[in-house]
Protein backbone atom coordinates (compact mmCIF):
# COMPACT_ATOMS: atom_id res chain seq x y z
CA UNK A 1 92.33 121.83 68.51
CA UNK A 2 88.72 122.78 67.38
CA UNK A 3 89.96 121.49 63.48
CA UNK A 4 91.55 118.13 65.55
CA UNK A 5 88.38 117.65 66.84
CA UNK A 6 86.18 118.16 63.72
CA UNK A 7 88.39 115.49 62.00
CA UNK A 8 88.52 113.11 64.83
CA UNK A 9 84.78 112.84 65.61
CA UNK A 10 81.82 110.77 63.24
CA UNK A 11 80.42 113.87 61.56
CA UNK A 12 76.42 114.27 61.73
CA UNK A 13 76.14 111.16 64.48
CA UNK A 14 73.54 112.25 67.13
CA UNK A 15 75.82 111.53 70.06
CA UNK A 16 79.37 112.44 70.46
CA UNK A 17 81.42 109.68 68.45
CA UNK A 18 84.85 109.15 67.39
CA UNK A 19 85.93 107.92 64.13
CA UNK A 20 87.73 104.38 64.16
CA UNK A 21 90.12 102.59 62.46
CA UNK A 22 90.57 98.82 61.93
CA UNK A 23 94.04 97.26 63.45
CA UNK A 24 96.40 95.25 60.94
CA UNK A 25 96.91 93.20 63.83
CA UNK A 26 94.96 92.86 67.26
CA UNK A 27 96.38 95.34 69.08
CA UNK A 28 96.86 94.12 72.64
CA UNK A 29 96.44 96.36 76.00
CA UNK A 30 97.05 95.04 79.77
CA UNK A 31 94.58 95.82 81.59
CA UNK A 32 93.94 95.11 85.91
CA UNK A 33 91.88 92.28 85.81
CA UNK A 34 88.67 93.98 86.94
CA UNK A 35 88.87 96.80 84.97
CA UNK A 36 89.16 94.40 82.15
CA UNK A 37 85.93 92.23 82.67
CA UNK A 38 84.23 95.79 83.02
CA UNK A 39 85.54 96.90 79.22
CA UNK A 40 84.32 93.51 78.18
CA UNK A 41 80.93 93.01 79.91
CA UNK A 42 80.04 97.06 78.88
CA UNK A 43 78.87 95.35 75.73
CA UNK A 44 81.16 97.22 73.65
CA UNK A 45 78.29 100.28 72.82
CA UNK A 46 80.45 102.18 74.89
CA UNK A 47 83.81 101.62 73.29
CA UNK A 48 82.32 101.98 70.13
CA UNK A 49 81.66 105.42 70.41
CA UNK A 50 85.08 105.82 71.30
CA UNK A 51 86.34 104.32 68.37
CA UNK A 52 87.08 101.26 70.23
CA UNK A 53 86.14 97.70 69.30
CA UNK A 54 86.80 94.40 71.14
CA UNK A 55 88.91 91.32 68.93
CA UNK A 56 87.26 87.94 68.82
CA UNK A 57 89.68 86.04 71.19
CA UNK A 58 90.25 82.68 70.27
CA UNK A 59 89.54 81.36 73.58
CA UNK A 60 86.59 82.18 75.93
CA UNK A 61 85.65 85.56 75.74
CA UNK A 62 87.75 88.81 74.49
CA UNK A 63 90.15 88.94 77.86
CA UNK A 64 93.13 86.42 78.15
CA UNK A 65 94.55 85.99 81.96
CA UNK A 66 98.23 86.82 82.01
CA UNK A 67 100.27 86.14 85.75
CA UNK A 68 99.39 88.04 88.58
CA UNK A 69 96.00 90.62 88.68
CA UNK A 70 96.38 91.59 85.05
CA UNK A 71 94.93 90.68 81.79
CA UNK A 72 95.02 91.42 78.10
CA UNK A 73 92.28 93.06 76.13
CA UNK A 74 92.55 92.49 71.95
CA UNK A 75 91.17 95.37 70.00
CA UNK A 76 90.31 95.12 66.28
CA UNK A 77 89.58 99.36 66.04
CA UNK A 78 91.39 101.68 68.11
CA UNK A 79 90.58 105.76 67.06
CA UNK A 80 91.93 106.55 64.14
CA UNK A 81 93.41 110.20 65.66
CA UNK A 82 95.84 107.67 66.89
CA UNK A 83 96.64 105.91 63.97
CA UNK A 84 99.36 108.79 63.80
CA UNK A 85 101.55 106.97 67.27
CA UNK A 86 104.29 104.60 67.30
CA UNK A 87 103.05 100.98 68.42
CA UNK A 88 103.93 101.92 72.15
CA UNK A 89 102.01 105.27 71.97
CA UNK A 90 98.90 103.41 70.87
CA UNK A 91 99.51 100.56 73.36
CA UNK A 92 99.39 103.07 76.07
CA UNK A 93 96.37 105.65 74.93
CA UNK A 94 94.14 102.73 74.35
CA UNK A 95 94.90 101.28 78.04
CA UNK A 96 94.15 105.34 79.42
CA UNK A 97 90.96 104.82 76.98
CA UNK A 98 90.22 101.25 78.34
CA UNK A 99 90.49 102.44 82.05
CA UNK A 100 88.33 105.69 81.75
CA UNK A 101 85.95 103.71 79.78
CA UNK A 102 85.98 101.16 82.79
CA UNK A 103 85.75 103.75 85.28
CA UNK A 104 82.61 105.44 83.65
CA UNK A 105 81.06 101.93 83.24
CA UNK A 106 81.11 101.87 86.99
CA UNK A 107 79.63 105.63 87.78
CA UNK A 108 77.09 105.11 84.61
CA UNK A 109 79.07 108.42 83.27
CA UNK A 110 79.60 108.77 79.33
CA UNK A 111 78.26 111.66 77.89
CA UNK A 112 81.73 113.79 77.19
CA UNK A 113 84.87 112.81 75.46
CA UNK A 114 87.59 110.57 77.47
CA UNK A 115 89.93 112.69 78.73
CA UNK A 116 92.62 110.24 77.17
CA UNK A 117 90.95 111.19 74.14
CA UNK A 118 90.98 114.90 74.81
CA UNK A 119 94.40 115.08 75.92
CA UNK A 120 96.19 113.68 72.97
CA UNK A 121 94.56 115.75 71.03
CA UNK A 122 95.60 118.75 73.07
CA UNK A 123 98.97 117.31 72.96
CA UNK A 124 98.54 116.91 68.86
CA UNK A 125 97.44 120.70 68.82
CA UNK A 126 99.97 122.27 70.81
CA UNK A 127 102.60 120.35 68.84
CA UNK A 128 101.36 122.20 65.70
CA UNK A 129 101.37 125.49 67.40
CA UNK A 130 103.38 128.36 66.20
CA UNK A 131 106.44 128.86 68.49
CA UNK A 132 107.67 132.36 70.25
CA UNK A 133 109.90 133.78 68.27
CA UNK A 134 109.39 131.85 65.21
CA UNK A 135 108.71 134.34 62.05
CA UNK A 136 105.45 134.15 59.68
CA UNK A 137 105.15 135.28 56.21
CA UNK A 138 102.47 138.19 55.81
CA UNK A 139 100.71 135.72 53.82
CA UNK A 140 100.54 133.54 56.71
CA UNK A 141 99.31 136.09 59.20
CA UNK A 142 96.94 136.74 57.07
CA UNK A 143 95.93 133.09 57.45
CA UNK A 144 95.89 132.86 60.87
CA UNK A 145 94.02 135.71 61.76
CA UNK A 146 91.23 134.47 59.43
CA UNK A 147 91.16 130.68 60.86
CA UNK A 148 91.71 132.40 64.17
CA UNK A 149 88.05 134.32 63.61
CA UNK A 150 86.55 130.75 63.18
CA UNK A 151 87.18 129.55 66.62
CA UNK A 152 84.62 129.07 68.88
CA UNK A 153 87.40 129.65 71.27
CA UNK A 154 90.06 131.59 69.91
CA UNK A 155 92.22 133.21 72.90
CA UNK A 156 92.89 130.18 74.56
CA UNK A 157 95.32 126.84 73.60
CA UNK A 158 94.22 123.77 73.53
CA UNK A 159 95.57 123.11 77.48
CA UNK A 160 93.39 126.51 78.27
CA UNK A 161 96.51 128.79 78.64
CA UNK A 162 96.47 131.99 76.79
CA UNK A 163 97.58 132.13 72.92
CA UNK A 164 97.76 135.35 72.36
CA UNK A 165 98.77 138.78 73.35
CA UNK A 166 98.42 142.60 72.37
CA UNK A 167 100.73 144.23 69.99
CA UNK A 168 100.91 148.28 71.01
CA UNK A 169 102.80 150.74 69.01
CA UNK A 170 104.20 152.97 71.12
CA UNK A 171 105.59 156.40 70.28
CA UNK A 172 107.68 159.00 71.73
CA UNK A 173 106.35 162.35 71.84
């Protein structure tokens, strides 16, 4: 998680930042109406440091209304940790982005990482993690015990559940 993080954040920035990466194509999010004018009238400083930034929308403003409460959002950047998702993936951790960026537009909260954010790359870590029961090469132990000694927090996963456990040798006397 810790090297996740490294990589996914603007190194030497003077405010917790995450990296971005430009769209091929807008990519488009649904958003509840409100929630959308918030994204859009946060001036986009916000999203920014989340990687984030608005399309130019052909007609007025960066929002288009779709039927009912809803509308759509265009962004040009999304983070680039989630370059790594399937279209659909993306679709929906930019809308979790969008609404906790909304939400903290409204209680004048930004000063940790989304949780959208901090979840998927939880999710990305855990994914990576070696298994129970799955063997390791000396070589690799080796490896892990030195990356392990690294960690700011190294007896914990990325979801905050223990990762490791004691080995005893136990002999018969």
């Amino acid at each position: 998680l810790e090297r996740l993080l490294a990589e996914a954040l603007v190194e030497g920035s003077s405010r917790l930042a995450v990296k971005s990466a430009a769209c091929q194509q807008p990519l488009v999010v649904s958003l509840p109406r409100e929630e959308a004018s918030l994204v859009v009238e946060s001036g986009g400083q916000l999203l920014g440091r989340w990687g984030v930034q608005l399309a130019e929308a052909p007609e007025k403003g960066k929002v288009t209304k779709t039927g009912g409460d809803s509308s759509n959002v265009a962004l040009a950047h999304i983070p680039h940790c989630f370059l790594s998702m399937d279209l659909v993936r993306q679709v929906e951790l930019c809308r979790a982005l969008l609404l906790e960026v909304a939400s903290s537009v409204e209680e004048n909260s930004s000063s940790r990482l989304p949780r959208a954010l901090q979840d998927h790359l939880a999710s990305q870590a855990c994914r990576g993690a070696i298994m129970f029961g799955q063997r390791l090469e000396s070589g690799d132990c080796r490896r892990l015990l030195k990356d392990r000694a690294l960690c700011a927090v190294p007896f914990q996963c990325a979801h905050g559940r223990p990762s490791c456990a004691t080995i005893h040798r136990l002999t018969t006397v």
